[in-house]
Protein backbone atom coordinates (compact mmCIF):
# COMPACT_ATOMS: atom_id res chain seq x y z
CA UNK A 1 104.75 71.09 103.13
CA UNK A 2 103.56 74.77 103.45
CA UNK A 3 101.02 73.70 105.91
CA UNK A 4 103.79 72.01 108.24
CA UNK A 5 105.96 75.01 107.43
CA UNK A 6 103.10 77.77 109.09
CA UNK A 7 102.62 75.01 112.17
CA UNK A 8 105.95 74.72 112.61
CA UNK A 9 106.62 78.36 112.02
CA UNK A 10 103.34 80.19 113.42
CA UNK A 11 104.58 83.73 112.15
CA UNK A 12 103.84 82.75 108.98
CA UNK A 13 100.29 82.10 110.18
CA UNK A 14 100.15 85.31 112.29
CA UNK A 15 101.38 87.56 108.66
CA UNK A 16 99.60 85.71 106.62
CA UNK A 17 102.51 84.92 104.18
CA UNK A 18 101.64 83.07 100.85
CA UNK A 19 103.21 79.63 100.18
CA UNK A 20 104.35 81.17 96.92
CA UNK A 21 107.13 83.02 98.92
CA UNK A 22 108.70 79.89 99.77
CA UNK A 23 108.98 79.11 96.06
CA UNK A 24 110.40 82.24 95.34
CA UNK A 25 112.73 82.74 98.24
CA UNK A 26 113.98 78.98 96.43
CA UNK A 27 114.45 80.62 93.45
CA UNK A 28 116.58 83.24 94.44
CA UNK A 29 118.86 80.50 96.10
CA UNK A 30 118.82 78.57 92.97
CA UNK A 31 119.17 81.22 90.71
CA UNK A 32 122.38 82.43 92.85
CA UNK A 33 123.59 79.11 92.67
CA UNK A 34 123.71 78.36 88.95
CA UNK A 35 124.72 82.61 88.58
CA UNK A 36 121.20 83.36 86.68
CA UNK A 37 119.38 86.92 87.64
CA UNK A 38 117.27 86.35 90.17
CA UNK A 39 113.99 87.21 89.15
CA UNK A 40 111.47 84.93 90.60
CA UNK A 41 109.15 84.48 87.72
CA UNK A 42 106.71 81.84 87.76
CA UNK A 43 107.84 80.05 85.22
CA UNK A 44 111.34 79.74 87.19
CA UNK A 45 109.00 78.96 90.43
CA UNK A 46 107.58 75.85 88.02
CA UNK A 47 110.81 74.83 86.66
CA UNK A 48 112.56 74.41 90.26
CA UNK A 49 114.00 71.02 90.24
CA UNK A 50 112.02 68.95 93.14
CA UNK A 51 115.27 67.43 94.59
CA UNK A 52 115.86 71.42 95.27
CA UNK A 53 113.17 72.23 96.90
CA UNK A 54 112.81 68.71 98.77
CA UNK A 55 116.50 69.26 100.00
CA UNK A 56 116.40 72.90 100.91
CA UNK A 57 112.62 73.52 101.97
CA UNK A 58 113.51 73.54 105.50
CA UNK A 59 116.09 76.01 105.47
CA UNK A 60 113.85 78.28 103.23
CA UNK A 61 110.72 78.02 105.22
CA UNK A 62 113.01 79.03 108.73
CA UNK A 63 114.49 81.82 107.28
CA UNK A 64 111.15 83.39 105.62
CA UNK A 65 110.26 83.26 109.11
CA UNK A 66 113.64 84.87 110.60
CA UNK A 67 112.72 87.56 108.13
CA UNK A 68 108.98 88.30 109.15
CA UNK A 69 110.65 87.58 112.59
CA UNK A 70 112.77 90.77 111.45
CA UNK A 71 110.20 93.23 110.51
CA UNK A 72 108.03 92.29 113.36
CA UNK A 73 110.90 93.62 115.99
CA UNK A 74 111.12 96.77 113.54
CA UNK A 75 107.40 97.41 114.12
CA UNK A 76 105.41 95.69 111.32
CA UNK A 77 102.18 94.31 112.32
CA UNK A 78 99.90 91.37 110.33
CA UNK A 79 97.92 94.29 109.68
CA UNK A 80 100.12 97.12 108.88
CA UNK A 81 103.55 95.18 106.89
CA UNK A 82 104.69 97.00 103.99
CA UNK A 83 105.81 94.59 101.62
CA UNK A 84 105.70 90.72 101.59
CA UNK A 85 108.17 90.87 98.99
CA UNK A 86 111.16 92.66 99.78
CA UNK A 87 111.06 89.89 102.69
CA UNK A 88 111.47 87.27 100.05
CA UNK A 89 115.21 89.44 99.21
CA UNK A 90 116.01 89.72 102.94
CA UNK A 91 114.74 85.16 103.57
CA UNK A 92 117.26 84.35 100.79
CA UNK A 93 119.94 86.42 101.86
CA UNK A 94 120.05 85.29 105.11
CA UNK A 95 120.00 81.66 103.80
CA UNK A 96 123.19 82.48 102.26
CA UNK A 97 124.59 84.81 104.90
CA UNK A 98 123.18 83.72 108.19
CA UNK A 99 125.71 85.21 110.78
CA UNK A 100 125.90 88.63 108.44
CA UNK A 101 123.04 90.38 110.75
CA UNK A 102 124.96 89.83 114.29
CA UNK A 103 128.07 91.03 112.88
CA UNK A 104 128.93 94.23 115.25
CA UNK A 105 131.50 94.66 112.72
CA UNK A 106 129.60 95.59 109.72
CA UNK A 107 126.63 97.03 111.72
CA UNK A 108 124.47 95.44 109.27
CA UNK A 109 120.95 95.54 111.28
CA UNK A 110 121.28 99.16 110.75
CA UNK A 111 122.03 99.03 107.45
CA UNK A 112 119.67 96.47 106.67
CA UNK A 113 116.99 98.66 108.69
CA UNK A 114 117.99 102.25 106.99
CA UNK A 115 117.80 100.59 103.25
CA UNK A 116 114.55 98.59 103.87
CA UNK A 117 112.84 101.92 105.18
CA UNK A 118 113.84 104.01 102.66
CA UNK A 119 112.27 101.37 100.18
CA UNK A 120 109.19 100.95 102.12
CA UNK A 121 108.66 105.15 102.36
CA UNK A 122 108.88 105.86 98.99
CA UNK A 123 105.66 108.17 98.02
CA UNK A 124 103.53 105.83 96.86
CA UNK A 125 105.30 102.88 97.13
CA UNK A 126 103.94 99.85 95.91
CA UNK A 127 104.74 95.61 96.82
CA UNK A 128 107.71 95.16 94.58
CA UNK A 129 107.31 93.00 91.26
CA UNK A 130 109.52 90.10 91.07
CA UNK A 131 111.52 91.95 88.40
CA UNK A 132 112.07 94.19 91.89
CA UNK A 133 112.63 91.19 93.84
CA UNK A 134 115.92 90.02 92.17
CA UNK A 135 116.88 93.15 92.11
CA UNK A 136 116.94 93.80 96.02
CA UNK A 137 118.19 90.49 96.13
CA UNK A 138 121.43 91.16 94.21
CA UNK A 139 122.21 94.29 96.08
CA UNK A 140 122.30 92.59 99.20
CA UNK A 141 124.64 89.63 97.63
CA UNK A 142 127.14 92.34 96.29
CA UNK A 143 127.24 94.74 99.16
CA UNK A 144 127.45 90.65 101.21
CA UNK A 145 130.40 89.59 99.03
CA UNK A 146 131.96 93.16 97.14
CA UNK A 147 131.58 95.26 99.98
CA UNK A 148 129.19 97.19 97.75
CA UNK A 149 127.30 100.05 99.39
CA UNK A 150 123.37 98.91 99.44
CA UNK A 151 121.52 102.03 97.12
CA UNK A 152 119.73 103.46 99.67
CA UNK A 153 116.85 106.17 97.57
CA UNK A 154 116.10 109.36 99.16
CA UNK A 155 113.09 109.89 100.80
CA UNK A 156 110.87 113.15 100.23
CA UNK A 157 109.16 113.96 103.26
CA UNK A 158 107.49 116.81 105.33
CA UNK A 159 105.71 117.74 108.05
CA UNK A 160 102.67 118.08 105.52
CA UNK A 161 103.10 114.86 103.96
CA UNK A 162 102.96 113.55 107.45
CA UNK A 163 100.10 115.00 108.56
CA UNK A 164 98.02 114.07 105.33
CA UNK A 165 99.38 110.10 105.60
CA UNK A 166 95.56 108.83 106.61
CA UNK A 167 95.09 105.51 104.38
CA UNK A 168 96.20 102.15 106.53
CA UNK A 169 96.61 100.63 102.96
CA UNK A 170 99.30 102.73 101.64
CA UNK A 171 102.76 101.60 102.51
CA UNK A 172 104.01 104.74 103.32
CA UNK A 173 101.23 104.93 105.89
CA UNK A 174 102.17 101.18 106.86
CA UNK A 175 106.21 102.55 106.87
CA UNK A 176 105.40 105.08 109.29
CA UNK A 177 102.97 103.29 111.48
CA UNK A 178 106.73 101.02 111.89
CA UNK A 179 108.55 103.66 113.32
CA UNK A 180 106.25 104.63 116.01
CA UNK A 181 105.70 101.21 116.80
CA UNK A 182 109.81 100.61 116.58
CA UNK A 183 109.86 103.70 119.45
CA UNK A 184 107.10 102.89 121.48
CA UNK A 185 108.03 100.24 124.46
CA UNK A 186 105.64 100.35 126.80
CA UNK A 187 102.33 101.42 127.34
CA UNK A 188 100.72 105.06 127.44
CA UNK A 189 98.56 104.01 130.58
CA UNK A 190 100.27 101.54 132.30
CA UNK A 191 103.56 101.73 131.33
CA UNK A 192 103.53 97.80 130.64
CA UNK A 193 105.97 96.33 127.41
CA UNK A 194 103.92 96.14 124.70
CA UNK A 195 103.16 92.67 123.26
CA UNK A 196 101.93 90.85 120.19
CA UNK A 197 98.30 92.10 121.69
CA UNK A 198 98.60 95.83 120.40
CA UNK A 199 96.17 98.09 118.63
CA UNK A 200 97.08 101.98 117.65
CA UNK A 201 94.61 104.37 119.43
CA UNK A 202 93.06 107.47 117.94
CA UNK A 203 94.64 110.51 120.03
CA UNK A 204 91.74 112.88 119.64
CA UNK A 205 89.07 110.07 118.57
CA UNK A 206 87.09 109.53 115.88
CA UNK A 207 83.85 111.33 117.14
CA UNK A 208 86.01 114.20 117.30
CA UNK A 209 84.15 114.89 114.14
CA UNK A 210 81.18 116.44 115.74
CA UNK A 211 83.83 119.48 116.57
CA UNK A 212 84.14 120.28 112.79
CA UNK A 213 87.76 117.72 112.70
CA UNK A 214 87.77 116.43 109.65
CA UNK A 215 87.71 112.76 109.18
CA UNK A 216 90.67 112.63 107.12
CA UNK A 217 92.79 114.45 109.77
CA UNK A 218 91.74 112.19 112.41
CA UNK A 219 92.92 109.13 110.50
CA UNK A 220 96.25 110.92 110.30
CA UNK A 221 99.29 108.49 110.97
CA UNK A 222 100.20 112.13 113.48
CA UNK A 223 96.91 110.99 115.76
CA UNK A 224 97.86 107.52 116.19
CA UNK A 225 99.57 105.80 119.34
CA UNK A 226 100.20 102.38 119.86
CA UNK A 227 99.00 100.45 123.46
CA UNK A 228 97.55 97.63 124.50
CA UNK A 229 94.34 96.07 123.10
CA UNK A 230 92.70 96.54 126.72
CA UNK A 231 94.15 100.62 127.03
CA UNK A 232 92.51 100.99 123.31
CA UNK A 233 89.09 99.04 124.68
CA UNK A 234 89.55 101.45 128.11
CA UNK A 235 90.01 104.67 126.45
CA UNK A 236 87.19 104.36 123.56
CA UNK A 237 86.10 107.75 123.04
CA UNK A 238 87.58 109.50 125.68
CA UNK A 239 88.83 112.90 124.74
CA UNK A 240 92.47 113.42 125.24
CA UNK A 241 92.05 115.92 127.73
CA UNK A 242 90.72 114.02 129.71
CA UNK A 243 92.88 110.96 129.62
CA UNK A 244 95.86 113.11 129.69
CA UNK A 245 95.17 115.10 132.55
CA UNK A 246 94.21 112.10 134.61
CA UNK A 247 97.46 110.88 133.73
CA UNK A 248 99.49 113.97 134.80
CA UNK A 249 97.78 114.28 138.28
CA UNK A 250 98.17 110.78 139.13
CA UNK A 251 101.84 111.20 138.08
CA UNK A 252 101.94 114.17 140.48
CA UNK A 253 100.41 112.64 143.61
CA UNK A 254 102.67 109.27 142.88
CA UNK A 255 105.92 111.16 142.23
CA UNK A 256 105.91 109.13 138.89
CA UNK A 257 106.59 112.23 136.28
CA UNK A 258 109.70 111.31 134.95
CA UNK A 259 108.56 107.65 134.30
CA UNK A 260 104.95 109.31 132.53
CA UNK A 261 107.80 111.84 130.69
CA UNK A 262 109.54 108.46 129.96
CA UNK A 263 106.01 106.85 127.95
CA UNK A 264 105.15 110.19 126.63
CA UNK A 265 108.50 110.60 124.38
CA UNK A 266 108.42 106.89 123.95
CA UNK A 267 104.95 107.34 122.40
CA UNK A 268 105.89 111.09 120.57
CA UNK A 269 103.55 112.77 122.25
CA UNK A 270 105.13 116.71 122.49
CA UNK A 271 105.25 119.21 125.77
CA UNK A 272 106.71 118.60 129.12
CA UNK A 273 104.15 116.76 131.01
CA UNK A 274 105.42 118.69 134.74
CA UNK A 275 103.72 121.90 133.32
CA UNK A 276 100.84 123.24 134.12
CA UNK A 277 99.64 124.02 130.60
CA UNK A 278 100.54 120.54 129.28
CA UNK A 279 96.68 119.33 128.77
CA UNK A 280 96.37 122.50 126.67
CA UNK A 281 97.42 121.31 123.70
CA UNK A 282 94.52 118.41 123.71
CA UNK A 283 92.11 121.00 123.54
CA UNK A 284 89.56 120.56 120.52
CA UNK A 285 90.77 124.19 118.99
CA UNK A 286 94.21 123.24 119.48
CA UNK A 287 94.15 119.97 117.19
CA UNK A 288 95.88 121.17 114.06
CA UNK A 289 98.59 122.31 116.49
CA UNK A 290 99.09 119.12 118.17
CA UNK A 291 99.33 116.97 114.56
CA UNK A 292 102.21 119.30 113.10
CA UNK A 293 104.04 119.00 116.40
CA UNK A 294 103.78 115.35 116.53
CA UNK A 295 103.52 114.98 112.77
CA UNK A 296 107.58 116.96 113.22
CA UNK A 297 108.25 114.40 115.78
CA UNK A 298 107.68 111.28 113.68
CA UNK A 299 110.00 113.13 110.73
CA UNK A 300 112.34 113.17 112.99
CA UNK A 301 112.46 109.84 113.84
CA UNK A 302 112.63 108.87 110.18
CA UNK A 303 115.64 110.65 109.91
CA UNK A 304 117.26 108.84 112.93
CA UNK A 305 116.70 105.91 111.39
CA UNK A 306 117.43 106.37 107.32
CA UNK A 307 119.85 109.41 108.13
CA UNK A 308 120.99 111.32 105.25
CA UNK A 309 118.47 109.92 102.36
CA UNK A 310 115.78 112.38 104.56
CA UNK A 311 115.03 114.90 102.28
CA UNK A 312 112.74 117.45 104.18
CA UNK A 313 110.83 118.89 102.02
CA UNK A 314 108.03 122.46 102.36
CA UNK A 315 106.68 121.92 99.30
CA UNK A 316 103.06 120.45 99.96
CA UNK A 317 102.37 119.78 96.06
CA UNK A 318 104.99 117.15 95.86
CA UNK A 319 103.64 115.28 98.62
CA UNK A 320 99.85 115.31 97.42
CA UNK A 321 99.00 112.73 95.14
């Protein structure tokens, strides 16, 4: 059944979801049903009655797809998703509240969006347990059915924080890499919409090294861009300099600026591209420059998009861990 589910269903495929999240997005229906908590434990995945899950597979497997479907448009990538579970929480609720995320009404895709980044960014953040599954899973039910606001956690953040963000494995590293995707539209180069087919580009690039950059700073979440697959093949190693001022004179001679100015904000990247002096900042010496400007960029972004639970922080010990 799960192997019909991922044909039928070929995000599943594409995020590499577990057939075990079927089970447990089950659970949380069944659990709802009969009024038990929701934890998905395994021995409530074993104890599932199979005239449940023959019934009702269908509807679980579509919707654990509509909510990999969901994170996908809010920038997760196979590679870079923060949390398979806290999709199992979203799947179930929108099995029992299916027209709840359309509703201009309630404005829930922003609500939906502020609470599940302000889970996904918490400093050090880890895939929830089931205990945490049920958990998200009722808060969605009783802000659903009660009106309940959803208990949205503050995020401590900083420019700092930011800027030292370098392991793709964290999920606050996986959070962030999100919102620049969720921003970015079209391509740096050629200004074409971005499709499935994207890779995120080292700004100043890895070799970069051999100018005393550390390595850790060029992994920085600050130095990454998202394009194409073919722009990140194109560019390889080219220093940004480079790239960047071809860019601005064939924006001149074209009378393209404001579209390039379009990609550039799209894609975070700071300075006004008409100016002379805009290539300065991609100079080698100016690096650590360049990440806290864009590395201030990206916090503000987060801020659009959780709002108040931003808590901008100066303090670099309480980001270091």
């Amino acid at each position: 059944m799960w192997e019909s589910g991922k044909d039928a269903y070929p995000i599943l495929e594409r995020f590499e979801a577990d057939g075990e999240r079927a089970l447990q997005v089950l659970s949380l229906w069944h659990s709802h049903e009969n009024q038990l908590f929701s934890e998905p434990t395994r021995s409530k995945l074993l104890s599932l009655p199979p005239n449940f899950i023959k019934l009702n597979w269908d509807t679980a497997i579509e919707n654990l797809a509509k909510a990999y479907r969901w994170a996908e448009v809010n920038g997760a990538t196979p590679k870079l998703l923060p949390s398979h579970n806290i999709l199992v929480s979203i799947a179930a609720f929108f099995i029992l509240f299916p027209n709840l995320i359309d509703d201009p009404a309630r404005n829930f895709q922003s609500v939906l969006r502020r609470w599940y980044f302000s889970r996904v960014l918490q400093q050090g953040a880890r895939q929830a347990a089931n205990y945490q599954i049920g958990v998200d899973f009722d808060a969605l039910i009783n802000y659903a059915n009660n009106g309940e606001p959803l208990n949205v956690d503050d995020v401590r953040l900083s420019v700092h924080a930011i800027k030292r963000t370098n392991r793709a494995g964290d999920s606050r590293y996986k959070a962030l890499h999100c919102i620049v995707a969720l921003y970015t539209k079209e391509d740096l180069l050629t200004g074409m919409s971005l499709d499935e087919s994207v890779e995120d580009h080292h700004i100043f690039p890895r070799s970069s090294t051999k100018y005393g950059i550390p390595r850790d700073a060029l992994d920085s979440i600050a130095n990454r861009i998202i394009v194409t697959q073919r722009t990140n093949r194109s560019l390889g190693d080219t220093p940004p300099i480079k790239y960047f001022g071809t860019l601005q004179e064939q924006a001149r001679k074209d009378g393209t600026i404001k579209d390039l100015q379009r990609r550039l904000t799209q894609s975070m990247i700071p300075g006004d591209v008409s100016r002379p002096d805009f290539t300065q900042q991609f100079e080698v010496e100016n690096f650590d420059s360049f990440l806290t400007k864009r590395a201030s960029i990206l916090l503000e972004r987060v801020g659009e998009i959780i709002g108040k639970s931003l808590i901008v922080t100066d303090i670099e010990d309480i980001d270091d861990e």
